[in-house]
C-alpha atoms as a PDB file:
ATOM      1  CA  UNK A   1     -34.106 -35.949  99.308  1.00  0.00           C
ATOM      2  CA  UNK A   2     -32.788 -32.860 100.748  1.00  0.00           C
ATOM      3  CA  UNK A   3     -33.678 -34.100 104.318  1.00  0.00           C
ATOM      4  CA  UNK A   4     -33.021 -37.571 105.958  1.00  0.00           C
ATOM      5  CA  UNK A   5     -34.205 -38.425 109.027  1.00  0.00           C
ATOM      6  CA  UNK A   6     -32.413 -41.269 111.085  1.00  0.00           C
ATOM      7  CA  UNK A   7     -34.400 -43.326 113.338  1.00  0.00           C
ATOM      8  CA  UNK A   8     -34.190 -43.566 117.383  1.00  0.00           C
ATOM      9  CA  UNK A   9     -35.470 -45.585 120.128  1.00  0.00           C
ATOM     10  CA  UNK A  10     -39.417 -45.606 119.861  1.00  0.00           C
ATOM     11  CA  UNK A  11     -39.649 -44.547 123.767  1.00  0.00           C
ATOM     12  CA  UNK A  12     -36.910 -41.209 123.267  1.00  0.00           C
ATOM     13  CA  UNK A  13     -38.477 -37.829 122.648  1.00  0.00           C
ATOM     14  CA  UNK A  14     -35.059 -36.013 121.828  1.00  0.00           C
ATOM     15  CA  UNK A  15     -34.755 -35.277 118.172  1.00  0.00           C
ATOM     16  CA  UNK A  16     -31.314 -34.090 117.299  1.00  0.00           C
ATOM     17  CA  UNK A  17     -31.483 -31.588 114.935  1.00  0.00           C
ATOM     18  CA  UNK A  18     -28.817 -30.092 112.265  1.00  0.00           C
ATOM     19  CA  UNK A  19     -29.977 -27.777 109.981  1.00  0.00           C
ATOM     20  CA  UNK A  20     -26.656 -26.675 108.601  1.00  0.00           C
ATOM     21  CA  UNK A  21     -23.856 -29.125 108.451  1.00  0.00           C
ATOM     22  CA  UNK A  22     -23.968 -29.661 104.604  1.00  0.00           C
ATOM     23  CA  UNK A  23     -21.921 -27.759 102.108  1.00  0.00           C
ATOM     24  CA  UNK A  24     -23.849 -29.959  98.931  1.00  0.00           C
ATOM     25  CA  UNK A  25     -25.229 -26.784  96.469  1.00  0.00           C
ATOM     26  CA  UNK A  26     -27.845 -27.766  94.033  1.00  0.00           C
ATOM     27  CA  UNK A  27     -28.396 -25.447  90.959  1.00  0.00           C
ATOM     28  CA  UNK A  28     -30.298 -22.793  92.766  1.00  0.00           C
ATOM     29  CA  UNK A  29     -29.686 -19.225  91.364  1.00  0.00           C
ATOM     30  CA  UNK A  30     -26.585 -18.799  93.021  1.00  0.00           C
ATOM     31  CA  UNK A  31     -24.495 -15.688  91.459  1.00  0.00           C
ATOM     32  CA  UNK A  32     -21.191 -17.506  93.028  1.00  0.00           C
ATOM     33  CA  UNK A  33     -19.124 -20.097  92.494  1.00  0.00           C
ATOM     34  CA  UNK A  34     -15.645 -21.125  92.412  1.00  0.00           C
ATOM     35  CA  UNK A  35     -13.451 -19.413  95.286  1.00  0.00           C
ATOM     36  CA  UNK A  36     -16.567 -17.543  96.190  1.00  0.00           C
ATOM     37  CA  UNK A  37     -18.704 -20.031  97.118  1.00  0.00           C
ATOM     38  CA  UNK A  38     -15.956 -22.102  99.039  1.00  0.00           C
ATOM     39  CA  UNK A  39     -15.428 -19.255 101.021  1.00  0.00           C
ATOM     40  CA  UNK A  40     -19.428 -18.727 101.908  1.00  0.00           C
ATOM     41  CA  UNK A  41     -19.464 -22.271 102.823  1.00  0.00           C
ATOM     42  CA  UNK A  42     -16.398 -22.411 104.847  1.00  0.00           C
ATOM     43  CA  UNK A  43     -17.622 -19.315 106.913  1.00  0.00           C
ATOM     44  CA  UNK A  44     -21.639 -20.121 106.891  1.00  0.00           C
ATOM     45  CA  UNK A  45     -21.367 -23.916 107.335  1.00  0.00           C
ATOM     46  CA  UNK A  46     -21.353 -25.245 110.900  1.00  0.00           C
ATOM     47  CA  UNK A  47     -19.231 -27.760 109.733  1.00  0.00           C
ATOM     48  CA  UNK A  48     -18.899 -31.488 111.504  1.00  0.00           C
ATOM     49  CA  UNK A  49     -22.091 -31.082 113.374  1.00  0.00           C
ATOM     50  CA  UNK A  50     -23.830 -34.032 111.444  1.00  0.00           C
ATOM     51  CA  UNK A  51     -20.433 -36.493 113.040  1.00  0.00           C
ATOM     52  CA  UNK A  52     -21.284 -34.573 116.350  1.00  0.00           C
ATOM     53  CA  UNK A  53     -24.956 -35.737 116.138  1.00  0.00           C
ATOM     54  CA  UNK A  54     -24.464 -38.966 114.853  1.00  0.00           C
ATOM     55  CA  UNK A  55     -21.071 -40.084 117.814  1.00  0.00           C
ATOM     56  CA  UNK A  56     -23.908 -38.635 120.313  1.00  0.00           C
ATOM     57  CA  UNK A  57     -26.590 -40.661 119.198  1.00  0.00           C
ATOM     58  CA  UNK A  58     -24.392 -43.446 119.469  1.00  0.00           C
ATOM     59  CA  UNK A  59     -22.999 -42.915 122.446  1.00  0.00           C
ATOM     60  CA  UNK A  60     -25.985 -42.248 124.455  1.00  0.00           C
ATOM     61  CA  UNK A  61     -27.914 -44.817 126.399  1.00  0.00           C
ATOM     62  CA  UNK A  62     -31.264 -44.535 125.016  1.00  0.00           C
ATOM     63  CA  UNK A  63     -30.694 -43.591 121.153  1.00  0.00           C
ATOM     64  CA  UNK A  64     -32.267 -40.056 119.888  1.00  0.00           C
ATOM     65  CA  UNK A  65     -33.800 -39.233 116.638  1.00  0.00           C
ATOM     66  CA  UNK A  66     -31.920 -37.470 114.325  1.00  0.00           C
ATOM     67  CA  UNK A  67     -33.035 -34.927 111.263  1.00  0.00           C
ATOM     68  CA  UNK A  68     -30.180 -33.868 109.418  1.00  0.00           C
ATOM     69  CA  UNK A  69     -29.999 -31.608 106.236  1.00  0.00           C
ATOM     70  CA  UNK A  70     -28.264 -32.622 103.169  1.00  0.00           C
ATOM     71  CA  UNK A  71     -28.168 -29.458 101.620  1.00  0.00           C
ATOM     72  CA  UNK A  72     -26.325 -25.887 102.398  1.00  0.00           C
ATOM     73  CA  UNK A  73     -28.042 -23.436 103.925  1.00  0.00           C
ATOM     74  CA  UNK A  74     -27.253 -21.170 100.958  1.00  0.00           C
ATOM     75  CA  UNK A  75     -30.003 -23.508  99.053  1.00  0.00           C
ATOM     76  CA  UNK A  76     -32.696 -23.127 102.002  1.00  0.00           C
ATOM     77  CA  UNK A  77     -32.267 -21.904 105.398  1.00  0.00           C
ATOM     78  CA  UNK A  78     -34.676 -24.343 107.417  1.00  0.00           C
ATOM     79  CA  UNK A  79     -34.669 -22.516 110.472  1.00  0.00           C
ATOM     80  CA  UNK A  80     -36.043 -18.950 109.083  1.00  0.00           C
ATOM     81  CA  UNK A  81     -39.512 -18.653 108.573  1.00  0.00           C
ATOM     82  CA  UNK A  82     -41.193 -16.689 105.317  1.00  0.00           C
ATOM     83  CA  UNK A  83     -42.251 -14.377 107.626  1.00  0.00           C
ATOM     84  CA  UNK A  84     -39.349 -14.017 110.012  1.00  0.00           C
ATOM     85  CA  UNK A  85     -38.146 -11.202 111.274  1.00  0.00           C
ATOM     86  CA  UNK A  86     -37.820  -7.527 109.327  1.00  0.00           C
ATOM     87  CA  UNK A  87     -34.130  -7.456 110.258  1.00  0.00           C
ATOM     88  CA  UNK A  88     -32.719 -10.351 109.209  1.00  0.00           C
ATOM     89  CA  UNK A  89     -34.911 -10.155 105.856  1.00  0.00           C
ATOM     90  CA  UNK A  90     -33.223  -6.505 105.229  1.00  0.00           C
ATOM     91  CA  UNK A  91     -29.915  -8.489 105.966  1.00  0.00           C
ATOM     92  CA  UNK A  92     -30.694 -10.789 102.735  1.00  0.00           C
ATOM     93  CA  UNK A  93     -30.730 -13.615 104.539  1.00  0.00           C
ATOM     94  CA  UNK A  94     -34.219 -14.917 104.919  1.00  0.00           C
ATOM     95  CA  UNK A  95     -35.307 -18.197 104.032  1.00  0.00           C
ATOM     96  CA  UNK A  96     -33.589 -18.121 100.841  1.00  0.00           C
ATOM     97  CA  UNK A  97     -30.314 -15.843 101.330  1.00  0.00           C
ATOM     98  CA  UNK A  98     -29.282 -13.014  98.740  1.00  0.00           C
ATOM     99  CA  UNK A  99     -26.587 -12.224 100.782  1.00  0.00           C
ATOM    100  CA  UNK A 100     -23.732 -13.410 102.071  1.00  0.00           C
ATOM    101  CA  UNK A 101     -21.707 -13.420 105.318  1.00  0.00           C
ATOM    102  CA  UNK A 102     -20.322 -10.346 104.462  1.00  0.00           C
ATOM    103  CA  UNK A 103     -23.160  -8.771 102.420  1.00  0.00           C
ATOM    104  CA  UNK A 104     -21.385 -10.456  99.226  1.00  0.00           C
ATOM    105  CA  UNK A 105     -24.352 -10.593  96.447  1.00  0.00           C
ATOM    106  CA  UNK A 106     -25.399 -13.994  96.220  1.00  0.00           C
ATOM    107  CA  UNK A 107     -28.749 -13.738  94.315  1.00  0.00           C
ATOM    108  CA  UNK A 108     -30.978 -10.930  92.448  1.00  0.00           C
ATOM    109  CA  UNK A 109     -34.250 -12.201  95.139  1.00  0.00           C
ATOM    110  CA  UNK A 110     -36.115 -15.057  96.715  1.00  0.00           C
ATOM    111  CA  UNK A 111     -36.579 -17.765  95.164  1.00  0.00           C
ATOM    112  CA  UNK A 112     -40.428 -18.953  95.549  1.00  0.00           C
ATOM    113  CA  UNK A 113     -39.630 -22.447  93.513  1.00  0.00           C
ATOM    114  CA  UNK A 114     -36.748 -23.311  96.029  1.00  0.00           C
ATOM    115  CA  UNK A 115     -39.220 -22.560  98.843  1.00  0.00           C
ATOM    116  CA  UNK A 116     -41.445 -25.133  96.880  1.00  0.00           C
ATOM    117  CA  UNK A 117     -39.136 -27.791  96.359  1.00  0.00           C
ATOM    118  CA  UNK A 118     -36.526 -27.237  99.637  1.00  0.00           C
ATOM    119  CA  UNK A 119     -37.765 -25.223 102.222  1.00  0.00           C
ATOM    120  CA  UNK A 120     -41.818 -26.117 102.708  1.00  0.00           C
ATOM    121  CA  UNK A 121     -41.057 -30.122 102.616  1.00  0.00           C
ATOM    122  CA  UNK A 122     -38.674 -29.939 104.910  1.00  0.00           C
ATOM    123  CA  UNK A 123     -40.866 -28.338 107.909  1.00  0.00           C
ATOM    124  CA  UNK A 124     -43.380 -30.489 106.615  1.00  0.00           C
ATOM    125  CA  UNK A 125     -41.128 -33.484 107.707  1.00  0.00           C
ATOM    126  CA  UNK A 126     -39.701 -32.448 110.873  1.00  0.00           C
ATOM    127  CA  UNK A 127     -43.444 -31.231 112.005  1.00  0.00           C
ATOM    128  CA  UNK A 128     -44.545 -34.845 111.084  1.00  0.00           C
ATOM    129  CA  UNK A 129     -41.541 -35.664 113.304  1.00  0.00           C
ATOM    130  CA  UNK A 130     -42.006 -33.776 116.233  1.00  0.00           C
ATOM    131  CA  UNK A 131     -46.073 -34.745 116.015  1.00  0.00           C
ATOM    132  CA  UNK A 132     -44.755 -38.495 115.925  1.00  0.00           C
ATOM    133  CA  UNK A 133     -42.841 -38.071 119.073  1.00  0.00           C
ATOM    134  CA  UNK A 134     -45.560 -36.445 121.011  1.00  0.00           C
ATOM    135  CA  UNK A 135     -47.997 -39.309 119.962  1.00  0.00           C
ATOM    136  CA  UNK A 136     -45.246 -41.950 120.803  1.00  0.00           C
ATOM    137  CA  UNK A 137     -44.001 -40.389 124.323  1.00  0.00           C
ATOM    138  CA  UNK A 138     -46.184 -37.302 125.210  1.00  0.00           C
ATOM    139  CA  UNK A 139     -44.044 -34.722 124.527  1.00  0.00           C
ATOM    140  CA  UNK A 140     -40.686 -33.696 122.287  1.00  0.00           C
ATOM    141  CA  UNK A 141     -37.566 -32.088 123.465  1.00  0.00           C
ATOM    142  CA  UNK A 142     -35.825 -30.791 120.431  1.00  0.00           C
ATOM    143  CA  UNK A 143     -31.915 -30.137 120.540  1.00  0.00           C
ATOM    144  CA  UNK A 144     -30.459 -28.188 117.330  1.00  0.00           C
ATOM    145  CA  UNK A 145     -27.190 -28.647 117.057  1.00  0.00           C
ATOM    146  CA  UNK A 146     -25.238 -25.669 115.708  1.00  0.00           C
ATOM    147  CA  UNK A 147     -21.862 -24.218 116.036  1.00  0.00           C
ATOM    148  CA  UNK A 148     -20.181 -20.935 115.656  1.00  0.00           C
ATOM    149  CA  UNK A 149     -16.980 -18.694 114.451  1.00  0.00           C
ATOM    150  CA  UNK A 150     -15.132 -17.764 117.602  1.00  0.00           C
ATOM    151  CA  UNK A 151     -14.519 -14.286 115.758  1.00  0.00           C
ATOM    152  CA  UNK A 152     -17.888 -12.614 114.856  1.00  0.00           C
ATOM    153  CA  UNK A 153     -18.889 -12.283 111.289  1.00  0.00           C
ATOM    154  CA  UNK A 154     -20.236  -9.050 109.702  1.00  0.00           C
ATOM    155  CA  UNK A 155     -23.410 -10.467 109.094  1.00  0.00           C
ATOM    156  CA  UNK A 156     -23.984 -11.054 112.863  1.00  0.00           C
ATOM    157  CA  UNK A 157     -26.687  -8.264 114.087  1.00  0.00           C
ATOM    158  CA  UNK A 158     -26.346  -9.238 117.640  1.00  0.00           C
ATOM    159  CA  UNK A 159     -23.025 -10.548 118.033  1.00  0.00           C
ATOM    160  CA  UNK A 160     -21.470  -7.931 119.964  1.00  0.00           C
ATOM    161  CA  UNK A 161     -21.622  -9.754 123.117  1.00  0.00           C
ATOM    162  CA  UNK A 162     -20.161 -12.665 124.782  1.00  0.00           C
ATOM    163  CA  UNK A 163     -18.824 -15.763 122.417  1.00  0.00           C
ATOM    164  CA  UNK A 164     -18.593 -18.151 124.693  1.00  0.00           C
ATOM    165  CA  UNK A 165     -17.336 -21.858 124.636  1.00  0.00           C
ATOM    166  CA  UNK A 166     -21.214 -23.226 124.278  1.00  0.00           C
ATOM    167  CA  UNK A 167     -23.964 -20.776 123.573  1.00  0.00           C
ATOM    168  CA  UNK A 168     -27.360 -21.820 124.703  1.00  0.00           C
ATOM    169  CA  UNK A 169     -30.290 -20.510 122.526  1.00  0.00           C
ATOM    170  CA  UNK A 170     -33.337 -20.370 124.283  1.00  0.00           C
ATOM    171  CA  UNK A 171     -37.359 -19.684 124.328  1.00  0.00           C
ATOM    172  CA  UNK A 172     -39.187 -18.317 127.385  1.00  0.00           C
ATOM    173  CA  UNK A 173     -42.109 -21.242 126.222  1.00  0.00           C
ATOM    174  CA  UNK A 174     -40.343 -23.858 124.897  1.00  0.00           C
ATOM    175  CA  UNK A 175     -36.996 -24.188 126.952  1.00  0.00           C
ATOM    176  CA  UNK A 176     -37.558 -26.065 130.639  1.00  0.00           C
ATOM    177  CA  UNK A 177     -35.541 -24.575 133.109  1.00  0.00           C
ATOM    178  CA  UNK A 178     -34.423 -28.241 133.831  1.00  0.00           C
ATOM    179  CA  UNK A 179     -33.282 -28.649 130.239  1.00  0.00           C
ATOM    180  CA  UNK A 180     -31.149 -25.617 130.635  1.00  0.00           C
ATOM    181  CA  UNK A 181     -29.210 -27.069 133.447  1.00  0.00           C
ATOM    182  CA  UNK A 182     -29.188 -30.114 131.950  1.00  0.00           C
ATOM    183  CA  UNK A 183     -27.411 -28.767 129.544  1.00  0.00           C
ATOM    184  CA  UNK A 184     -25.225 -26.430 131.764  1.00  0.00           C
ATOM    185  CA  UNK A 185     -23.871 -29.686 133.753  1.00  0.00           C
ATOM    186  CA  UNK A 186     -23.212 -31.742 130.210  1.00  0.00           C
ATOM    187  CA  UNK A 187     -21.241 -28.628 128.888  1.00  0.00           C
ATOM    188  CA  UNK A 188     -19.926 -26.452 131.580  1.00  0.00           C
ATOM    189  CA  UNK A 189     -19.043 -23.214 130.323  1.00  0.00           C
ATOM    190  CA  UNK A 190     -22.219 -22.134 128.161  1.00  0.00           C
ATOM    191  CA  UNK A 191     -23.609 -18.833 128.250  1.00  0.00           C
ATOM    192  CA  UNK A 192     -26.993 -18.031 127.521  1.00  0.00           C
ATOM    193  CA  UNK A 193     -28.268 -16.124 124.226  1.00  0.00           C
ATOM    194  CA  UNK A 194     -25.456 -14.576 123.216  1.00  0.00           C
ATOM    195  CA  UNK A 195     -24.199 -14.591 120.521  1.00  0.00           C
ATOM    196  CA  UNK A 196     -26.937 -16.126 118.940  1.00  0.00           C
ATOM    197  CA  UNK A 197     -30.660 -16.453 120.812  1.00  0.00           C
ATOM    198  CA  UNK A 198     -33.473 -18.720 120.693  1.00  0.00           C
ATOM    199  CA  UNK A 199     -34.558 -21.887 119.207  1.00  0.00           C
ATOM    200  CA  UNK A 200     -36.104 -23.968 116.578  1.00  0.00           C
ATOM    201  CA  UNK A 201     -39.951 -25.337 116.975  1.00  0.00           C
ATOM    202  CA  UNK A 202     -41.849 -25.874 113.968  1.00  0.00           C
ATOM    203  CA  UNK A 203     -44.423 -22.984 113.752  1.00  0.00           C
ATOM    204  CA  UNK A 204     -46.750 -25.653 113.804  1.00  0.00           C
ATOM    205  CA  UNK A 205     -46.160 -25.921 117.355  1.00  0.00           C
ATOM    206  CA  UNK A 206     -45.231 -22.350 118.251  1.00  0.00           C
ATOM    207  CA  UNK A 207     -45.650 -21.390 121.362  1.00  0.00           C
ATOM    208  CA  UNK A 208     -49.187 -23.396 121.479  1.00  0.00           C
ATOM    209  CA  UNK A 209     -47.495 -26.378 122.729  1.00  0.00           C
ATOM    210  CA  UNK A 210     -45.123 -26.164 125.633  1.00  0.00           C
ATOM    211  CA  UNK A 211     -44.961 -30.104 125.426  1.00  0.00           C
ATOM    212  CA  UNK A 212     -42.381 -29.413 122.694  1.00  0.00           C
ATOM    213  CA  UNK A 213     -39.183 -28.285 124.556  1.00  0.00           C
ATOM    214  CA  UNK A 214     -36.036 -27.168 122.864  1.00  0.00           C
ATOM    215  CA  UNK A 215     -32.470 -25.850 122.884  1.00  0.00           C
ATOM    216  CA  UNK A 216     -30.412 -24.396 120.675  1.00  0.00           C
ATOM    217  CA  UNK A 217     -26.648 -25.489 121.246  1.00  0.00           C
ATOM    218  CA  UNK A 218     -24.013 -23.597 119.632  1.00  0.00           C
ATOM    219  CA  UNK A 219     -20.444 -25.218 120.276  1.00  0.00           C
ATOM    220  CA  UNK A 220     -17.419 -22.091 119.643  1.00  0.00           C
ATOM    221  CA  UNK A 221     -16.031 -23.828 116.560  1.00  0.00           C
ATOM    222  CA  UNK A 222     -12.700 -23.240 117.812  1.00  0.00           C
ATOM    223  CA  UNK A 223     -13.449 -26.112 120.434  1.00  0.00           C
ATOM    224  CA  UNK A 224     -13.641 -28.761 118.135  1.00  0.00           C
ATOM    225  CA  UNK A 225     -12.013 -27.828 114.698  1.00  0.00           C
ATOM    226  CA  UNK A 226     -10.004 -25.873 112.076  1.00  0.00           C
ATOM    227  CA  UNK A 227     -11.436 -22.334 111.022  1.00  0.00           C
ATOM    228  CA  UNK A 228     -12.861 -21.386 108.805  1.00  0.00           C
ATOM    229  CA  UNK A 229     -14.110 -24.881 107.024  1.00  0.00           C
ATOM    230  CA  UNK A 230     -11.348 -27.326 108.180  1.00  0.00           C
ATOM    231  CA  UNK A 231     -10.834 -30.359 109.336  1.00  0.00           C
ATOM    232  CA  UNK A 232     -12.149 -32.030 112.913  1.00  0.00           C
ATOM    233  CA  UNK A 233      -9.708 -31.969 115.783  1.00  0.00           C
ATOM    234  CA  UNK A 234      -9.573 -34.088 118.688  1.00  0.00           C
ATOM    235  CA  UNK A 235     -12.117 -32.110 120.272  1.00  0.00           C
ATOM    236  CA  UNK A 236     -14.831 -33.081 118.366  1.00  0.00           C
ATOM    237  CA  UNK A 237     -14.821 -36.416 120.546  1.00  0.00           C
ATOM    238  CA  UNK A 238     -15.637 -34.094 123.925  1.00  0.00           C
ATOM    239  CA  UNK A 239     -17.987 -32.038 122.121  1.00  0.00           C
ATOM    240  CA  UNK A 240     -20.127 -35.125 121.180  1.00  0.00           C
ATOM    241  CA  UNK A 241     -19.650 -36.595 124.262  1.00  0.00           C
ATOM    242  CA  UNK A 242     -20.866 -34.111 126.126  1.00  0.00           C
ATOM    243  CA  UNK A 243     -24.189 -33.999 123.687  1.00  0.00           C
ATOM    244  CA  UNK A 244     -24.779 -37.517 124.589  1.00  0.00           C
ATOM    245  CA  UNK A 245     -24.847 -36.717 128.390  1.00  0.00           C
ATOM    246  CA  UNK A 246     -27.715 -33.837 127.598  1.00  0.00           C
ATOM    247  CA  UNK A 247     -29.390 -36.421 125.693  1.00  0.00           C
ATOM    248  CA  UNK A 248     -29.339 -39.038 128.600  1.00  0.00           C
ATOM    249  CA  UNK A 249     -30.574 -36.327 131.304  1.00  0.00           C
ATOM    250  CA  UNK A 250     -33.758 -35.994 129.285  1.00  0.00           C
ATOM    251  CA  UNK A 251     -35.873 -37.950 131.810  1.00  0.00           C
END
């Protein structure tokens, strides 16, 4: 399964959500490999967030769901949409990415038999999720957690703005103002949007159902590790930490 999804507390409505820890690459067209690839996943991965997820899921007082992908983001990216937007489409990176993230060629076109197999069961799952939560507690609060390069990469259309230490991705429907401030008193210095905006909701759910709240949280990867692709540092503990207190100010 290219998905798993880890159970929480029957009475939480957080799902934690990390769409691109993994750096496992299934035979999937790719036109790179060796150095290539390693460098693609060491630049494109947000590496560690899976350990941040699962320390703040353990940590916090009421356990949270967790969906976490086991595959790269060059197989799928889960959080496009086949119809997302005309720029980042023109960018080659899509749903399934012929580009790199610095325009390297990394396929000849889309795939439609990885959307098949990857992409479709996978928002098939985490809508099931979300639906499950919203039957079980009356509403879902979605967290993704992300990180991001502290020096902008080429392939970033928008990042010409602030990078700071936690980067809050909102909606104007589906992110509570409390949930922001939440977040701003479990992580201090955030910013808002910038360098990356918005947030993940199943377009199931798309702003039709406000009852799903969520927040993107992108942590500057120089807070908690080695760039590009290394190893944790002693960071990582504060950065989880402070996840678990978001998760605990959900009322």
């Amino acid at each position: 399964m290219n998905f798993e999804v880890l159970a929480g507390d029957p009475a939480s409505p957080v799902i934690l959500h990390v769409p691109h820890s993994s750096r496992a690459v299934v035979e999937s067209g790719l036109l790179v490999g060796g150095f290539e690839l390693a460098d693609e996943l060491d630049h494109l991965t947000d590496a560690h967030t899976d350990l941040i997820a699962a320390r703040a899921a353990g940590a916090a007082v009421r356990r949270p769901w967790q969906f976490v992908n086991r595959l790269s983001r060059l197989v799928v990216d889960p959080e496009r949409f086949p119809d997302d937007s005309e720029e980042m489409l023109r960018a080659g990176m899509g749903p399934v990415y012929t580009r790199g993230y610095a325009g390297r060629h990394l396929r000849d076109g889309d795939d439609p038999l990885l959307l098949k197999e990857f992409f479709f069961p996978y928002a098939e799952a985490m809508t099931s999720l979300v639906a499950e939560r919203l039957a079980a507690t009356g509403r879902a609060v979605i967290v993704d957690v992300h990180s991001y390069p502290t020096v902008r990469l080429p392939y970033e259309l928008h990042g010409d703005g602030p990078r700071p230490p936690v980067c809050l991705g909102t909606d104007s429907v589906h992110t509570p103002e409390w949930l922001i401030a939440a977040a701003r008193a479990a992580f201090g210095d955030v910013g808002l949007d910038s360098p990356f905006a918005g947030c993940y909701v199943p377009s199931t759910f798309w702003r039709t159902k406000p009852e799903v709240a969520s927040l993107m949280v992108e942590i500057r990867r120089d807070r908690y590790m080695s760039e590009p692709g290394g190893e944790p540092t002693s960071g990582l503990a504060t950065v989880a930490a402070a996840h678990a207190v978001l998760i605990d100010a959900v009322p």
